[in-house]
Structure formats: C-alpha cells, structure tokens
PDB file of N, CA and C in Angstrom:
ATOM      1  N   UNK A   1      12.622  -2.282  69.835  1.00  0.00           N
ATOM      2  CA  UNK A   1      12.519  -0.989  69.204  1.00  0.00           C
ATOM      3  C   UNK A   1      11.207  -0.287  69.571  1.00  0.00           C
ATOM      4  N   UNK A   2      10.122  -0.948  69.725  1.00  0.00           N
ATOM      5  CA  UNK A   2       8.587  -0.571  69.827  1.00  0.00           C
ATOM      6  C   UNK A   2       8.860   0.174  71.177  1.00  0.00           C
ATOM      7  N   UNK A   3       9.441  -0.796  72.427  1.00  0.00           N
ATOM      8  CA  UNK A   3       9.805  -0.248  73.673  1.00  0.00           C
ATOM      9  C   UNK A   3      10.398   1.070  74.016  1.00  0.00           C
ATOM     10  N   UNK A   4      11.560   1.773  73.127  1.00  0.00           N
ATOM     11  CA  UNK A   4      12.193   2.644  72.603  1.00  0.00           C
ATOM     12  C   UNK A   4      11.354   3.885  72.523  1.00  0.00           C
ATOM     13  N   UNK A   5      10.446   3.618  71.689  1.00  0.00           N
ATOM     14  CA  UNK A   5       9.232   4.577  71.119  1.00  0.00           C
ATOM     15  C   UNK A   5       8.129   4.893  71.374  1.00  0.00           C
ATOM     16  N   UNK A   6       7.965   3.559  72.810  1.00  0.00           N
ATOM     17  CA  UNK A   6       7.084   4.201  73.533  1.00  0.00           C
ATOM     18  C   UNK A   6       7.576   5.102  74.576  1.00  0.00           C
ATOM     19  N   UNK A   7       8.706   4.686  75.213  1.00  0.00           N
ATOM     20  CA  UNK A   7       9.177   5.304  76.339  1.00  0.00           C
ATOM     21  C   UNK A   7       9.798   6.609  76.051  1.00  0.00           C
ATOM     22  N   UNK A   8       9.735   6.978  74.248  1.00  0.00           N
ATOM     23  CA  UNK A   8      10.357   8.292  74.050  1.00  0.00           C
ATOM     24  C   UNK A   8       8.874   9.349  74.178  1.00  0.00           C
ATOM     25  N   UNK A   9       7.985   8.370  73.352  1.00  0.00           N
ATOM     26  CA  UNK A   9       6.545   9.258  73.328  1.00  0.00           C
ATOM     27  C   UNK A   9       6.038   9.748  75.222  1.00  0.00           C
ATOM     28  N   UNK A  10       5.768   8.781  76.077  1.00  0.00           N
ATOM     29  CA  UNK A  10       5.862   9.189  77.190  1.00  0.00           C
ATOM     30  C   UNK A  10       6.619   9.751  77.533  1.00  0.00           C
ATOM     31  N   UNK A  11       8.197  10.347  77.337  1.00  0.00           N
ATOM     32  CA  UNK A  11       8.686  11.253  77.632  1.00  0.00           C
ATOM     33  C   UNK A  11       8.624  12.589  77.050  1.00  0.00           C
ATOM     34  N   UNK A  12       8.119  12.702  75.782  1.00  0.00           N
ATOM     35  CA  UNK A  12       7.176  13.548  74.675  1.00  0.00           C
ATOM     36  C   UNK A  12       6.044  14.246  75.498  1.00  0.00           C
ATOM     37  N   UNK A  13       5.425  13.684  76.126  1.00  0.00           N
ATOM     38  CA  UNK A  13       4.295  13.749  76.205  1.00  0.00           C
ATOM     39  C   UNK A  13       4.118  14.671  77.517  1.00  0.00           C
ATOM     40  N   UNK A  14       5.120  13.815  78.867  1.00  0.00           N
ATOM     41  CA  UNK A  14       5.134  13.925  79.964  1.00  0.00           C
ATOM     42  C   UNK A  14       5.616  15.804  79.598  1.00  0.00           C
ATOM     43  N   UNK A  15       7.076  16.250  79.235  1.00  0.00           N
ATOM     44  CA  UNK A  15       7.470  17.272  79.021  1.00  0.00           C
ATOM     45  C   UNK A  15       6.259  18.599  78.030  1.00  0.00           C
ATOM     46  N   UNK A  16       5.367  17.785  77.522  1.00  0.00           N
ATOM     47  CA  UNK A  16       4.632  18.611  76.610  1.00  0.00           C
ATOM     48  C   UNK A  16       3.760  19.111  78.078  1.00  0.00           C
ATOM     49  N   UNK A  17       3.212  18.278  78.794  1.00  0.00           N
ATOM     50  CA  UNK A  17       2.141  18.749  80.220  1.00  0.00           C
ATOM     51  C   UNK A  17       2.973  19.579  80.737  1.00  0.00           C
ATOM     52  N   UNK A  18       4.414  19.368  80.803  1.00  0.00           N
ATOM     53  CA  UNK A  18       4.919  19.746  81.807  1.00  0.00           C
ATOM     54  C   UNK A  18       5.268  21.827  81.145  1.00  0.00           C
ATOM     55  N   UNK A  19       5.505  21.882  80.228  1.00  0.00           N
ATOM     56  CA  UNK A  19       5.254  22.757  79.605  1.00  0.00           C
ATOM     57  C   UNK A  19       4.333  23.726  79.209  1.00  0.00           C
ATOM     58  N   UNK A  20       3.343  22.942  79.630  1.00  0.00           N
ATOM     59  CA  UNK A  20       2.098  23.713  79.478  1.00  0.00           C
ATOM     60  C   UNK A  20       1.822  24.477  80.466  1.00  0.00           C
ATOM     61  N   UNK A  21       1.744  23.838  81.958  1.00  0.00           N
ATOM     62  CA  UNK A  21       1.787  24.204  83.509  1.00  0.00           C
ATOM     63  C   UNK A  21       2.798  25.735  83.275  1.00  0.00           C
ATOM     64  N   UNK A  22       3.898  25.384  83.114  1.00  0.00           N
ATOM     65  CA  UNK A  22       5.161  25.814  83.349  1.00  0.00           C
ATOM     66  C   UNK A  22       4.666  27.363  82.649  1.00  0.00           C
ATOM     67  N   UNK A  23       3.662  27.526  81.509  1.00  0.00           N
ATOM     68  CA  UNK A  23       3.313  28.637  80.805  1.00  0.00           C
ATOM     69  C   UNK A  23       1.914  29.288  81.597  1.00  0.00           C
ATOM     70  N   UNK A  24       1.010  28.397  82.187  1.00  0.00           N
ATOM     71  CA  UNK A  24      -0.062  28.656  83.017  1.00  0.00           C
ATOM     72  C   UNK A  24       0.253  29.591  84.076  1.00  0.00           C
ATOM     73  N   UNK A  25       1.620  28.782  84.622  1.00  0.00           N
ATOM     74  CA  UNK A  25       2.299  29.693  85.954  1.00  0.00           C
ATOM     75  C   UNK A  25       2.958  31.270  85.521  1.00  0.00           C
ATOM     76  N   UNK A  26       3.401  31.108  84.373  1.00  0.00           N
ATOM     77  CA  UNK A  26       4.153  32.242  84.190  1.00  0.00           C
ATOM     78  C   UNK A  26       3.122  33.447  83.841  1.00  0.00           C
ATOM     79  N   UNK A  27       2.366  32.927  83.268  1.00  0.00           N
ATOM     80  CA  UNK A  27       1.186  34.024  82.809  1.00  0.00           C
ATOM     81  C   UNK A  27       0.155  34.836  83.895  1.00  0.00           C
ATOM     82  N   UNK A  28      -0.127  33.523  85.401  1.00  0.00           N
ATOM     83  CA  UNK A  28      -0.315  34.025  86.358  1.00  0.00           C
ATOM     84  C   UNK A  28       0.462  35.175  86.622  1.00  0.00           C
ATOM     85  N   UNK A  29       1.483  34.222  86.607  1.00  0.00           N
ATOM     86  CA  UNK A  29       2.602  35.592  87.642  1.00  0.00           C
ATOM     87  C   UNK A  29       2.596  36.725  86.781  1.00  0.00           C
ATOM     88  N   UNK A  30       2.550  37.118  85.692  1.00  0.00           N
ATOM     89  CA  UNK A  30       2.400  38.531  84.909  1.00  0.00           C
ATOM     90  C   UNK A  30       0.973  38.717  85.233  1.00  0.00           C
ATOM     91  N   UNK A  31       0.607  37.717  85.441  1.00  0.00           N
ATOM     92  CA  UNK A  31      -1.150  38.681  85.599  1.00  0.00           C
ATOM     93  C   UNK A  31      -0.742  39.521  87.482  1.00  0.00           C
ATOM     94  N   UNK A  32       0.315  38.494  88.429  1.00  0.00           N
ATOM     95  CA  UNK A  32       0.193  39.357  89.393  1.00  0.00           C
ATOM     96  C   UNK A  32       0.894  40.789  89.568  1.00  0.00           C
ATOM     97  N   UNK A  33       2.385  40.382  88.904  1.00  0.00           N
ATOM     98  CA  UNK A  33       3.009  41.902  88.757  1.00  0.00           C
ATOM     99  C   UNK A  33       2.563  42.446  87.969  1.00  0.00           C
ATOM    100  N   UNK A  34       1.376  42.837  86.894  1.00  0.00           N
ATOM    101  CA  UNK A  34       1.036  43.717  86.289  1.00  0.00           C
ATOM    102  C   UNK A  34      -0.148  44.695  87.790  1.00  0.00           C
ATOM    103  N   UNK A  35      -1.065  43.587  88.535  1.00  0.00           N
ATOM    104  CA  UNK A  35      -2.131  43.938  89.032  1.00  0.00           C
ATOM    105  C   UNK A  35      -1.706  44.661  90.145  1.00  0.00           C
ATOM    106  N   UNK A  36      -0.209  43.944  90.805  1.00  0.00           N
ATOM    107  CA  UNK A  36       1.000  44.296  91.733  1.00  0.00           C
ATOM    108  C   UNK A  36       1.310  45.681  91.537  1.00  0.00           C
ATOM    109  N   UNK A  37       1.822  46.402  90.057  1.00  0.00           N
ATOM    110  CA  UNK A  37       1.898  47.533  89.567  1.00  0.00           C
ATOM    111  C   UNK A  37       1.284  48.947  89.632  1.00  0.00           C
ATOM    112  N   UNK A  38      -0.167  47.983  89.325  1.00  0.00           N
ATOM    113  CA  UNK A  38      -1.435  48.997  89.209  1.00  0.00           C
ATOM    114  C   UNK A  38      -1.943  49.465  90.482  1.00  0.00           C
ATOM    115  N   UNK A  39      -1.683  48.112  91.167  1.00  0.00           N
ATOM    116  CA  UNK A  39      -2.261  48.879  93.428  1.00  0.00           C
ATOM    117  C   UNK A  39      -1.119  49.966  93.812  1.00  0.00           C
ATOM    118  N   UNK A  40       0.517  49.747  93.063  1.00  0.00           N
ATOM    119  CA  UNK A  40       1.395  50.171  93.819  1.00  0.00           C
ATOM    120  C   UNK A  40       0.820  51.835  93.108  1.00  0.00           C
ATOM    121  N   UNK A  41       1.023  51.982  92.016  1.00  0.00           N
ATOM    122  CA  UNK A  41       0.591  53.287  91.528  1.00  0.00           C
ATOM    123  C   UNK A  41      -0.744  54.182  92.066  1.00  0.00           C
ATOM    124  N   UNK A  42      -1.205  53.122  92.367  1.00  0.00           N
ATOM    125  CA  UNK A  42      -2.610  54.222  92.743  1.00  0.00           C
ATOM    126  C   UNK A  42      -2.460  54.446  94.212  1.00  0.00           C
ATOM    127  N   UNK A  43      -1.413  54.017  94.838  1.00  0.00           N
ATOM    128  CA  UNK A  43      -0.757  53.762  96.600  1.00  0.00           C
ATOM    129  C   UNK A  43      -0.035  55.096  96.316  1.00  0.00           C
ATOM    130  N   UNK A  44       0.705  55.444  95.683  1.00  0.00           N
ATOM    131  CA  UNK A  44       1.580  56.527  95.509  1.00  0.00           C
ATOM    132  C   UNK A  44       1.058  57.453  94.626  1.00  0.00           C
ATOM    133  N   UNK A  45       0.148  57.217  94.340  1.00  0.00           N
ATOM    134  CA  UNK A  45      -0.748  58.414  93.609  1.00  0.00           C
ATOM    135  C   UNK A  45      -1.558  58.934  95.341  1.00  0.00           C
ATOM    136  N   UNK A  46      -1.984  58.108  95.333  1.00  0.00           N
ATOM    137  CA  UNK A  46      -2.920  58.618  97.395  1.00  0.00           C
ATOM    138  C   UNK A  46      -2.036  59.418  97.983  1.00  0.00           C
ATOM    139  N   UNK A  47      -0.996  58.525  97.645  1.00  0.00           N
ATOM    140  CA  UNK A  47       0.030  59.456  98.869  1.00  0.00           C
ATOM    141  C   UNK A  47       0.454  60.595  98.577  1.00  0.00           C
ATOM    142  N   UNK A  48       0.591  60.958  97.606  1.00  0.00           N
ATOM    143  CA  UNK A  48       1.119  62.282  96.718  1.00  0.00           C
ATOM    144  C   UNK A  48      -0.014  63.678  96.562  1.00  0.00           C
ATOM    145  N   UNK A  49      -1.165  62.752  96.433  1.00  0.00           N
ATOM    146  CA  UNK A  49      -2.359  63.679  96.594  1.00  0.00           C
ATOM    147  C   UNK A  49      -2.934  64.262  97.892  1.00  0.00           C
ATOM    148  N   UNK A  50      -3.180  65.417  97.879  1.00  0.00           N
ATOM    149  CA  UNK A  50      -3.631  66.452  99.022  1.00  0.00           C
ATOM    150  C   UNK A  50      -5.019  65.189 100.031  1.00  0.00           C
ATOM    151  N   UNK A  51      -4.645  65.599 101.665  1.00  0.00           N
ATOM    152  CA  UNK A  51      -5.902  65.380 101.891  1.00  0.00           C
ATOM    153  C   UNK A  51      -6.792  66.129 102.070  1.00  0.00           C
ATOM    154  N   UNK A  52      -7.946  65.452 103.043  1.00  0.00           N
ATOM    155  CA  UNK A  52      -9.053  66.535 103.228  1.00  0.00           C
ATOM    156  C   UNK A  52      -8.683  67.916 103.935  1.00  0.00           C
ATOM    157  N   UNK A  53      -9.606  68.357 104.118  1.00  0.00           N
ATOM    158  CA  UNK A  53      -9.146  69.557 105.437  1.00  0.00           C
ATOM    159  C   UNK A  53      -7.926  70.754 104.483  1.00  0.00           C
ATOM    160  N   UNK A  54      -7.044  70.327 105.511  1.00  0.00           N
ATOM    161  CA  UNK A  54      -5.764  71.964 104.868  1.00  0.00           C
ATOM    162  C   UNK A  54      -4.914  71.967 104.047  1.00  0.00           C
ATOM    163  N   UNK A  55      -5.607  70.418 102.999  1.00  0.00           N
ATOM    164  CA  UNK A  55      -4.424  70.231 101.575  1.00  0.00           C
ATOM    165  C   UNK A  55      -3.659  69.031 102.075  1.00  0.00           C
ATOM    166  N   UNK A  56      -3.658  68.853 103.330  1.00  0.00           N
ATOM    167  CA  UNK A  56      -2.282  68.079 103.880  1.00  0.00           C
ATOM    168  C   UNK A  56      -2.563  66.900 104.359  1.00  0.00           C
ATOM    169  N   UNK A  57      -2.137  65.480 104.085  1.00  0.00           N
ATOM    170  CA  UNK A  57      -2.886  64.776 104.987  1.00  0.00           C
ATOM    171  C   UNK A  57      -1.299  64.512 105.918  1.00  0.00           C
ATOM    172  N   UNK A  58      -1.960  63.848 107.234  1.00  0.00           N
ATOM    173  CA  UNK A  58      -1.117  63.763 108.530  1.00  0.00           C
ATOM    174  C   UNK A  58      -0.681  62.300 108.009  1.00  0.00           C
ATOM    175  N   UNK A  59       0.659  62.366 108.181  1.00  0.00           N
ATOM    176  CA  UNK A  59       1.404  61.005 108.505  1.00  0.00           C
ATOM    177  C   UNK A  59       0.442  59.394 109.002  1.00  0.00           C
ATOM    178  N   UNK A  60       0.435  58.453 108.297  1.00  0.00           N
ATOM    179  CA  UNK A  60      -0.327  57.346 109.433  1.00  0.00           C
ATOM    180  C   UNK A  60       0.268  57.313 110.765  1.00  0.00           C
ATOM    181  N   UNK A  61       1.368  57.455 111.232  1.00  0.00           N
ATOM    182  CA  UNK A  61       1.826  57.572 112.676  1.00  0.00           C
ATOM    183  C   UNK A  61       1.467  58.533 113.337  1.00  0.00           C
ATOM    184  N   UNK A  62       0.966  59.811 112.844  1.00  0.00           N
ATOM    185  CA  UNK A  62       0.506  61.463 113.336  1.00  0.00           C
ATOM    186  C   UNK A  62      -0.439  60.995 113.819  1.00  0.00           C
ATOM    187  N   UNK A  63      -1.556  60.043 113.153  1.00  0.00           N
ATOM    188  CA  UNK A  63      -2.780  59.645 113.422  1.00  0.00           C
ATOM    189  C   UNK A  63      -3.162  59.087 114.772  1.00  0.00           C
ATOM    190  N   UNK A  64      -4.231  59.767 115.334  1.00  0.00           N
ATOM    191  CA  UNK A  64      -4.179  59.130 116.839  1.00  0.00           C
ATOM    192  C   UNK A  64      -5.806  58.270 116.709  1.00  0.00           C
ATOM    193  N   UNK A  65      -5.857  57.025 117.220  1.00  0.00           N
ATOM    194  CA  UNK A  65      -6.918  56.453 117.118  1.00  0.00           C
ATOM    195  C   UNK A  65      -8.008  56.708 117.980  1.00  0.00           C
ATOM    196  N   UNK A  66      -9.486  56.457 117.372  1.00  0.00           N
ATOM    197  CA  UNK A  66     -10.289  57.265 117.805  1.00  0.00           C
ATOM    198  C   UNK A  66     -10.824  57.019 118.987  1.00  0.00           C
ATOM    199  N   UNK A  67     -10.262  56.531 119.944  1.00  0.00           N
ATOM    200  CA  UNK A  67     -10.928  56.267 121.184  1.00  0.00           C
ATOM    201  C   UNK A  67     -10.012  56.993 122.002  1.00  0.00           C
ATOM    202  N   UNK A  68      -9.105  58.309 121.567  1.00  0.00           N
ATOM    203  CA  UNK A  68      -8.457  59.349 122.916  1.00  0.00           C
ATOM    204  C   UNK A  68      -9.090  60.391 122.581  1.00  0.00           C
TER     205      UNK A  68
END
C-alpha cells in the first residue's frame, strides 16, 4: 500500500512541475503576441503616415539604393 502512495505522490508531483512549465510557456507566448501586436501596429501606423518631402513616401521597391 505504502508503494501505491508513493508512486501516486510522484505522479502528483511530477504533473504539478509539469504544470507549472506548461503556464511559464503560455504566459511567454502572450507576452509575445501582445509585443507581436504592438510592432505590427506601429508598422501600419508608419505605413499609413505621410513621408518626408511631398506627404508621400515611395514604395520600398521605388527605392533605389544609394550607390546609383
């Protein structure tokens, strides 16, 4: 019986760690799609907003690099 009750507590125990991780990870991952959120918004806020010069900014492909 003692055998029983240990091998239930180690399985108690093992699932309690394992649970814990399992909440560590998930909380990461909301920490990344929240931070994920906040770059994408301020990406489409840039893009939406006027550039320098004539209000307009040029396409990244319009863009010719600076060595022509």
């Amino acid at each position: 019986m003692h055998e029983q009750i240990k091998t239930l507590e180690e399985k108690v125990a093992y699932l309690e760690r394992h649970q814990t991780e399992q909440d560590k990870a998930m909380l990461e991952l909301v920490e990344d799609v929240v931070r994920l959120r906040r770059e994408l918004r301020a990406l489409r806020d840039r893009q939406e907003s006027p550039g320098p010069g004539d209000g307009t900014a040029p396409a990244p492909i319009e863009e010719r690099p600076p060595h022509y």
